[in-house]
N, C-alpha and C. Protein backbone atom coordinates (compact mmCIF):
# COMPACT_ATOMS: atom_id res chain seq x y z
N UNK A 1 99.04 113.99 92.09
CA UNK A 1 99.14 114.25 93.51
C UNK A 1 100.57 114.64 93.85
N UNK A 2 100.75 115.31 95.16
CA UNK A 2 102.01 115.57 95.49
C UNK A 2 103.07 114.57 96.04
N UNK A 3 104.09 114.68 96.61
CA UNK A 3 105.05 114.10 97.26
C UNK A 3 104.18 112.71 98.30
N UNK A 4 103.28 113.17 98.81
CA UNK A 4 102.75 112.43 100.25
C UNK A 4 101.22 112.20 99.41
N UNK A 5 100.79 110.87 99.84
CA UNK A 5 99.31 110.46 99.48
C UNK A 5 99.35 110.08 97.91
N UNK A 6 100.86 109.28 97.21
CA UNK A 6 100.84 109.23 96.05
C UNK A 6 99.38 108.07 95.52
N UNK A 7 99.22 108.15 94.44
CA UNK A 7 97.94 107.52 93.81
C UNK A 7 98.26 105.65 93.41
N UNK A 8 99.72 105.91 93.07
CA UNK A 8 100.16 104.16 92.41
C UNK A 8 101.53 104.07 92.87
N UNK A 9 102.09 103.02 92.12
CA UNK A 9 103.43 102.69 92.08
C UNK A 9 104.24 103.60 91.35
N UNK A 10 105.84 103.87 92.51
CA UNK A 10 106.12 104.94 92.20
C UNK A 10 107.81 104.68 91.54
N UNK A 11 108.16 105.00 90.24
CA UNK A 11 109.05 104.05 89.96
C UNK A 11 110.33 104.93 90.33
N UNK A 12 111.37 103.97 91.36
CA UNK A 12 112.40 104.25 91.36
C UNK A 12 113.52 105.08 90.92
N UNK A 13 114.45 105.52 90.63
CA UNK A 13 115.57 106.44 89.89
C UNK A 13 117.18 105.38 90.17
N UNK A 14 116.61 104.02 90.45
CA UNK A 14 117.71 102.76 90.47
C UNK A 14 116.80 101.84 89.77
N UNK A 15 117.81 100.84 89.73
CA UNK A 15 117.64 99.51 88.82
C UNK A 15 117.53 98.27 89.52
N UNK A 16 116.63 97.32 89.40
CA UNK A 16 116.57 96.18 90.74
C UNK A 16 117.50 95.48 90.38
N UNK A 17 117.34 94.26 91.04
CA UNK A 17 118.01 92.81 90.08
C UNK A 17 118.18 92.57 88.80
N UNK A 18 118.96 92.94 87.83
CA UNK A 18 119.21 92.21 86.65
C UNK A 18 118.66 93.88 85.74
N UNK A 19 118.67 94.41 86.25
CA UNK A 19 118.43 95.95 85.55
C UNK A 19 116.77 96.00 85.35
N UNK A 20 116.66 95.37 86.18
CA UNK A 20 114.75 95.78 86.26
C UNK A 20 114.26 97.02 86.97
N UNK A 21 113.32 96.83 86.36
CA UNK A 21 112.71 98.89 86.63
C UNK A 21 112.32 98.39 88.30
N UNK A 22 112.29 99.19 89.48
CA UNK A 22 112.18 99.47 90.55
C UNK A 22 110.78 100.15 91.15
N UNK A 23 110.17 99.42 91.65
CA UNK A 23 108.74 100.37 92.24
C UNK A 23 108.97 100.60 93.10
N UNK A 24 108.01 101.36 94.03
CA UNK A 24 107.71 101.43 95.18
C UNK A 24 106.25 102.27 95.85
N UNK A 25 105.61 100.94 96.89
CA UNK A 25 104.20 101.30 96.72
C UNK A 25 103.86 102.08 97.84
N UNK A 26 103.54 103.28 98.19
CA UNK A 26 103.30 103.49 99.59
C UNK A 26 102.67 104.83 99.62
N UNK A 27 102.69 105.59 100.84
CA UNK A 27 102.00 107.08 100.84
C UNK A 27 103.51 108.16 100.83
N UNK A 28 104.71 108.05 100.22
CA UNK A 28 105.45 108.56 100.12
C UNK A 28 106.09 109.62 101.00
N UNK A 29 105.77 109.08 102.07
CA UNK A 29 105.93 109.95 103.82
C UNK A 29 107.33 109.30 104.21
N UNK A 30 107.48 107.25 103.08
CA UNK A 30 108.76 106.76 103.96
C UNK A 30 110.03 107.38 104.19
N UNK A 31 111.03 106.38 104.83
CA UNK A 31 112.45 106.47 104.84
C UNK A 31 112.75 106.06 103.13
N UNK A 32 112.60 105.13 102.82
CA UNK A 32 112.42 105.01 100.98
C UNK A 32 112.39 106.09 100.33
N UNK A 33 111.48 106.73 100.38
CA UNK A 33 110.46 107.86 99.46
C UNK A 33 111.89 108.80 99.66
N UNK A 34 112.38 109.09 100.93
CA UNK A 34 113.00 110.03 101.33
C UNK A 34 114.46 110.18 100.20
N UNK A 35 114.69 108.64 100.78
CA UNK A 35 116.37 108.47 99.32
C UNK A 35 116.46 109.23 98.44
N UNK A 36 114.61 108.09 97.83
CA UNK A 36 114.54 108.04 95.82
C UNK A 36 114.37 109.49 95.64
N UNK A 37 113.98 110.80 96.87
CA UNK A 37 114.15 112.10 96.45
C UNK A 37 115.42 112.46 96.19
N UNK A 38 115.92 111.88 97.37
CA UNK A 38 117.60 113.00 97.69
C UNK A 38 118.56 112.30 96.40
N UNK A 39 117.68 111.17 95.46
CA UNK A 39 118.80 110.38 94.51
C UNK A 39 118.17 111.05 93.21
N UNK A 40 117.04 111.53 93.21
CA UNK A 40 116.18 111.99 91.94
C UNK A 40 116.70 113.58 92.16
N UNK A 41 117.10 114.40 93.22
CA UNK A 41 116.97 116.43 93.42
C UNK A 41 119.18 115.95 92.56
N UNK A 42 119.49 115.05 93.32
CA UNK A 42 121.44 114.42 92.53
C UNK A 42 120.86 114.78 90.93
N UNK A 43 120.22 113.61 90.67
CA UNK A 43 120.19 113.60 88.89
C UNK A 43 119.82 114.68 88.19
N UNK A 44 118.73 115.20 88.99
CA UNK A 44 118.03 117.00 87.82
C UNK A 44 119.43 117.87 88.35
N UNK A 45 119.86 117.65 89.23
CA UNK A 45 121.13 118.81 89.48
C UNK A 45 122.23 118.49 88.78
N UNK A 46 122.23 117.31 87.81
CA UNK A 46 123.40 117.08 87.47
C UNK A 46 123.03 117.05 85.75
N UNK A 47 122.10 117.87 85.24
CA UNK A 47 120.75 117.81 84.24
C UNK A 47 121.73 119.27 83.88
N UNK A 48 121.62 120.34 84.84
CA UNK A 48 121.82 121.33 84.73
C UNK A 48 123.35 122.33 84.19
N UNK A 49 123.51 122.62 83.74
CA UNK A 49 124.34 123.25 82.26
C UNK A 49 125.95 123.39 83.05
N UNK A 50 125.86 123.98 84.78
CA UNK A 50 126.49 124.14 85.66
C UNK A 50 126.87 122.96 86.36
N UNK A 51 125.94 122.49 86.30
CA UNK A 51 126.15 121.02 87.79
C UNK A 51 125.74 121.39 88.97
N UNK A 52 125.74 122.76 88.57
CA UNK A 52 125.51 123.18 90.67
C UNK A 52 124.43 122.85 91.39
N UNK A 53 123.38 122.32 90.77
CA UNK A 53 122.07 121.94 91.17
C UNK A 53 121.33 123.55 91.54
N UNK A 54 121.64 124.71 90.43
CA UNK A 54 121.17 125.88 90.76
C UNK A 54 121.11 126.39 89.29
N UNK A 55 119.73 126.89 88.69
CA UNK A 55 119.88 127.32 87.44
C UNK A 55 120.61 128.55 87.10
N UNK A 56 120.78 128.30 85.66
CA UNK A 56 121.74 129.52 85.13
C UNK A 56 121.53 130.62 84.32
């Protein structure tokens, strides 16, 4: 499924308490959902050969 109406638990791109993996359960419409994007679009942009978050 896409972004909104996810199916399960959706795991984080942080670490909880004590370096535990991070869920989060919901229809991915939240203020939450919103972060773990803008912290997950950081990491693939920083994936990339440039950094620029723009392929090369």
């Amino acid at each position: 499924m896409g972004a909104h109406g996810m199916s399960g638990p959706r795991l984080l791109p942080w670490a909880g308490e004590g370096g535990k993996p991070c869920y989060l359960i919901g229809d991915g419409a939240g203020y939450l959902s919103r972060v773990a994007d803008g912290v997950e679009s950081v990491q693939l942009a920083m994936t990339l050969p440039d950094g620029s978050g723009r392929p090369v």
